[in-house]
C-alpha atoms as a PDB file:
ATOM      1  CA  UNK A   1       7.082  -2.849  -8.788  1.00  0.00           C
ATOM      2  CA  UNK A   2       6.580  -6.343  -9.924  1.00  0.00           C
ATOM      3  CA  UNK A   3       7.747  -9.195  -7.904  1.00  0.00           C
ATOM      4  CA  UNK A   4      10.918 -10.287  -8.904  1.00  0.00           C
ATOM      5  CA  UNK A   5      12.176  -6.762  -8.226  1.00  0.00           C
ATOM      6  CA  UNK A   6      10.169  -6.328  -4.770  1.00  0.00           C
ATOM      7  CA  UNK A   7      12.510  -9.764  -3.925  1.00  0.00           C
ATOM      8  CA  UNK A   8      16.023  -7.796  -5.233  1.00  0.00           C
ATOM      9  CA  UNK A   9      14.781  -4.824  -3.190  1.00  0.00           C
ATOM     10  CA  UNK A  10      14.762  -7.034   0.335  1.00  0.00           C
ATOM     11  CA  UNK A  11      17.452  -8.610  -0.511  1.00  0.00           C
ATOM     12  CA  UNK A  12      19.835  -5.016  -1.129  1.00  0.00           C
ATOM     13  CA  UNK A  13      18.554  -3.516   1.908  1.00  0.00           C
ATOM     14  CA  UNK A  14      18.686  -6.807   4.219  1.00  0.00           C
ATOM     15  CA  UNK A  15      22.532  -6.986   3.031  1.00  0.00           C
ATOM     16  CA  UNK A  16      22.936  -2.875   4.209  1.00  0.00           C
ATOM     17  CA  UNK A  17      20.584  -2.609   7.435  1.00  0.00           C
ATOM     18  CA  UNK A  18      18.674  -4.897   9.581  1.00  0.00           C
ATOM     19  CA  UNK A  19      15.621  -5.852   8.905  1.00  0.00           C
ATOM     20  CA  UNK A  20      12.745  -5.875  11.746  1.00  0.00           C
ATOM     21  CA  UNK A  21       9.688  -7.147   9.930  1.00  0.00           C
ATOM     22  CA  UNK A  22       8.837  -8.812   7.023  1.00  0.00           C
ATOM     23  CA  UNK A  23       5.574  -9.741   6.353  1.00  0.00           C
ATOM     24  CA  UNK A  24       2.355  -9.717   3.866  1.00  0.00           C
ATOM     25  CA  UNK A  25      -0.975  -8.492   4.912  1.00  0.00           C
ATOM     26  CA  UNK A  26      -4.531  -8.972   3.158  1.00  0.00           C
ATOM     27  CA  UNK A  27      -6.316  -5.378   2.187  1.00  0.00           C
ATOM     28  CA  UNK A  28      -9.845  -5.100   3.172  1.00  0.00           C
ATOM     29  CA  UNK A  29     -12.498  -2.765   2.349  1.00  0.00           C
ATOM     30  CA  UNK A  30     -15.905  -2.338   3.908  1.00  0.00           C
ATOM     31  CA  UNK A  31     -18.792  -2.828   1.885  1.00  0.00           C
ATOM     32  CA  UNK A  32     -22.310  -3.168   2.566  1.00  0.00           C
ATOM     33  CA  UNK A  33     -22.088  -6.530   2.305  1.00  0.00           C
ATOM     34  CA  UNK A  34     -19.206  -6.919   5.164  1.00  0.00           C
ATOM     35  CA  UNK A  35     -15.547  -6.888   5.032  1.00  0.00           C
ATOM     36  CA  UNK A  36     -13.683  -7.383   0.933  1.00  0.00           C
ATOM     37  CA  UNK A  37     -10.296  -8.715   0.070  1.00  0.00           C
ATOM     38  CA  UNK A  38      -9.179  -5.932  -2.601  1.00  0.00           C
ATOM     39  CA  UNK A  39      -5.283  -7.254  -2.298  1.00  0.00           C
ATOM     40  CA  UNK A  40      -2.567  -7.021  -0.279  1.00  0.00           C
ATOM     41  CA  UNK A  41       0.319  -5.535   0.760  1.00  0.00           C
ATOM     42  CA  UNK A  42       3.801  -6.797   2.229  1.00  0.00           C
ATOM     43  CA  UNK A  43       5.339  -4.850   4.945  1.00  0.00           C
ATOM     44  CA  UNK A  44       9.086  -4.092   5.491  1.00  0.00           C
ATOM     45  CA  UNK A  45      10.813  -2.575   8.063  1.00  0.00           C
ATOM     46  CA  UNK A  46      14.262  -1.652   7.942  1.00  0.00           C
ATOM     47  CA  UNK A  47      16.708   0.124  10.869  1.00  0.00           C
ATOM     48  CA  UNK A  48      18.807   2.682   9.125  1.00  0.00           C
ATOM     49  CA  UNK A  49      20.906   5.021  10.835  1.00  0.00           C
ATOM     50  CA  UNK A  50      17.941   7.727  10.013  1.00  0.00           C
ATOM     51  CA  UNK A  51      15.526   5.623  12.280  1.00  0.00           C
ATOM     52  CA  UNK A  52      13.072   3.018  11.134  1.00  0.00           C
ATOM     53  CA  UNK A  53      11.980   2.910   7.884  1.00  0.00           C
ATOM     54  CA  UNK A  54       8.701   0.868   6.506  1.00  0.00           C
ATOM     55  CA  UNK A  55       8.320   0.065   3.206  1.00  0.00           C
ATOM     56  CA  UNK A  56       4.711  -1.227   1.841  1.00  0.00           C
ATOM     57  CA  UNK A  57       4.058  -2.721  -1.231  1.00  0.00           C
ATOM     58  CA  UNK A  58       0.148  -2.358  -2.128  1.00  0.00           C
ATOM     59  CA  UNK A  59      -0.771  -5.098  -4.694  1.00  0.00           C
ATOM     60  CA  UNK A  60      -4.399  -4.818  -6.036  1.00  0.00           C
ATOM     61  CA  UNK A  61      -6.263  -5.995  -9.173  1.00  0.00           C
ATOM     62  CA  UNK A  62      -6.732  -3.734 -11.590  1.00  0.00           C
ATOM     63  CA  UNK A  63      -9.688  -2.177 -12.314  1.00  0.00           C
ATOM     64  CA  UNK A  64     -11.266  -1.995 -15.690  1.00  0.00           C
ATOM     65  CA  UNK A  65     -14.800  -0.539 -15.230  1.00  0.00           C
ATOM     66  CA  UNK A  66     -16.062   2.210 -12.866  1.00  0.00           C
ATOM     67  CA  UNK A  67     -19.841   2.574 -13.053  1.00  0.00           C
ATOM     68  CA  UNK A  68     -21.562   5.473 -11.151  1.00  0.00           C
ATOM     69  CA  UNK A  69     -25.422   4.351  -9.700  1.00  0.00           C
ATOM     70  CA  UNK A  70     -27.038   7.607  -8.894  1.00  0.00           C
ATOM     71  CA  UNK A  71     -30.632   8.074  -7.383  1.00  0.00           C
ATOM     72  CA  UNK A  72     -32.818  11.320  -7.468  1.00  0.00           C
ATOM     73  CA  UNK A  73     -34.265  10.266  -4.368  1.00  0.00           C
ATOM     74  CA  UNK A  74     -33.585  12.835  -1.279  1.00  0.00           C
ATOM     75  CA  UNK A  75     -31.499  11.381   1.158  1.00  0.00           C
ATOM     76  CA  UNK A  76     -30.422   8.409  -0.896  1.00  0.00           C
ATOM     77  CA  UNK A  77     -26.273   8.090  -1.745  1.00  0.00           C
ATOM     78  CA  UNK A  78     -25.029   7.140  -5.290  1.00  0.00           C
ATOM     79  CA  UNK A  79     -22.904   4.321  -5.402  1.00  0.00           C
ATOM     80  CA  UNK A  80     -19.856   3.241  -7.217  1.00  0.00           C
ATOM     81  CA  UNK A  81     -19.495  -0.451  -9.350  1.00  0.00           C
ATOM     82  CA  UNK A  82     -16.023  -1.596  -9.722  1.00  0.00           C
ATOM     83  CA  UNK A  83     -15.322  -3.862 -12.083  1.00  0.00           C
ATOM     84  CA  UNK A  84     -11.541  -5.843 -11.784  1.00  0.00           C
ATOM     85  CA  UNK A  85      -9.228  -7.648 -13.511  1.00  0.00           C
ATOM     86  CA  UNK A  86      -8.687 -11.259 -12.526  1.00  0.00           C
ATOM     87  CA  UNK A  87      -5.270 -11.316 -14.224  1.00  0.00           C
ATOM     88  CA  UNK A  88      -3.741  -8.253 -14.337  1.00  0.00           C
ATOM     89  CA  UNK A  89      -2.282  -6.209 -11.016  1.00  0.00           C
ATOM     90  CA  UNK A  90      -1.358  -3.045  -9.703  1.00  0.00           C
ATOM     91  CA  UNK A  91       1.283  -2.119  -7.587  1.00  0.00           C
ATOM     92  CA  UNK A  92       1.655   0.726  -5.462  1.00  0.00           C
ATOM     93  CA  UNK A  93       5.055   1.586  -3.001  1.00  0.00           C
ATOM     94  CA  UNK A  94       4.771   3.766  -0.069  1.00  0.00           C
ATOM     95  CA  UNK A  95       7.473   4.948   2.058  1.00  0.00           C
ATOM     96  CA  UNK A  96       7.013   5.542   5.969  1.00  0.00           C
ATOM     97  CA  UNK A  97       9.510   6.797   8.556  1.00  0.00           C
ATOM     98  CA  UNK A  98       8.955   6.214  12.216  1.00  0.00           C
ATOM     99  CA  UNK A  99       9.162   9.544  14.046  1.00  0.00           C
ATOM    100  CA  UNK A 100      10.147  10.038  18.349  1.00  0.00           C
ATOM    101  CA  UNK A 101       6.732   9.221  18.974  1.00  0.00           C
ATOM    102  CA  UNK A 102       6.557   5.777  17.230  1.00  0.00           C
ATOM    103  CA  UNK A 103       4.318   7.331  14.682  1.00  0.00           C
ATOM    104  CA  UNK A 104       4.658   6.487  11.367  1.00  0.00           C
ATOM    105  CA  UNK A 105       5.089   9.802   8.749  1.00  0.00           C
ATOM    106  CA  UNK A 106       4.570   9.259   5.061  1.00  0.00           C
ATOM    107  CA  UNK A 107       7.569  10.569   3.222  1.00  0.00           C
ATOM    108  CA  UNK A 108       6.625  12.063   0.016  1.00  0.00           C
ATOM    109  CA  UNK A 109       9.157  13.930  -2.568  1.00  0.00           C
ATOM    110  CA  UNK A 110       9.293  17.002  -0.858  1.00  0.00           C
ATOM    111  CA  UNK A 111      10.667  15.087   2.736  1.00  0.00           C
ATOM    112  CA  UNK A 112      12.833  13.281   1.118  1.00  0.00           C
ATOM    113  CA  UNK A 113      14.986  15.856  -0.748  1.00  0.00           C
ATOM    114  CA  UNK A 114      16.781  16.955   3.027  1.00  0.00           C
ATOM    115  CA  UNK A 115      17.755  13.333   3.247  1.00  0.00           C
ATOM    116  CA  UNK A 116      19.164  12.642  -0.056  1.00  0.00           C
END
């Protein structure tokens, strides 16, 4: 989901429900070396008459290379070499619906087909 239609998306579901939060968030990943910017993700939170609903947006380079560093030595982890695009992205939408607890439940395929 590129940007232009991330934008139409807000704008459909701002015109149906009301929209709580709208925001963008880096992604960070520990390393060895400290805390990584791999991307980010915008956040949106819609009331519906099913409840709260948050959409996320994951937007992260993409990668070209994976190299594998293995050791033979005992007690020694391998470790993984990423190697990313600086031009090209990839997106990832995930759907979340706040439950009576204030959780937030990932809604995959399977949840979904009761709603629709």
């Amino acid at each position: 989901m590129n940007d232009e239609h991330w934008e139409n998306l807000k704008i459909n579901l701002g015109k149906k429900f009301e929209v709580v939060e709208d925001e963008t968030e880096d992604l960070l990943v520990d390393t060895p070396e400290g805390a990584v910017k791999q991307g980010e993700q915008n956040v949106l939170v819609v009331r519906t008459p099913l409840g709260k609903i948050k959409l996320v947006r994951e937007i992260r380079p993409k990668i070209l290379e994976k190299k594998y560093h293995y050791t033979h030595r005992q007690g020694a982890a391998a470790q993984t070499e990423y190697k990313f695009s600086d031009t090209e992205k990839t997106y990832k939408l995930r759907l979340f619906k706040q439950d009576e607890l204030g959780d937030w439940e990932e809604l995959n395929e399977e949840s979904l087909q009761g709603v629709v």
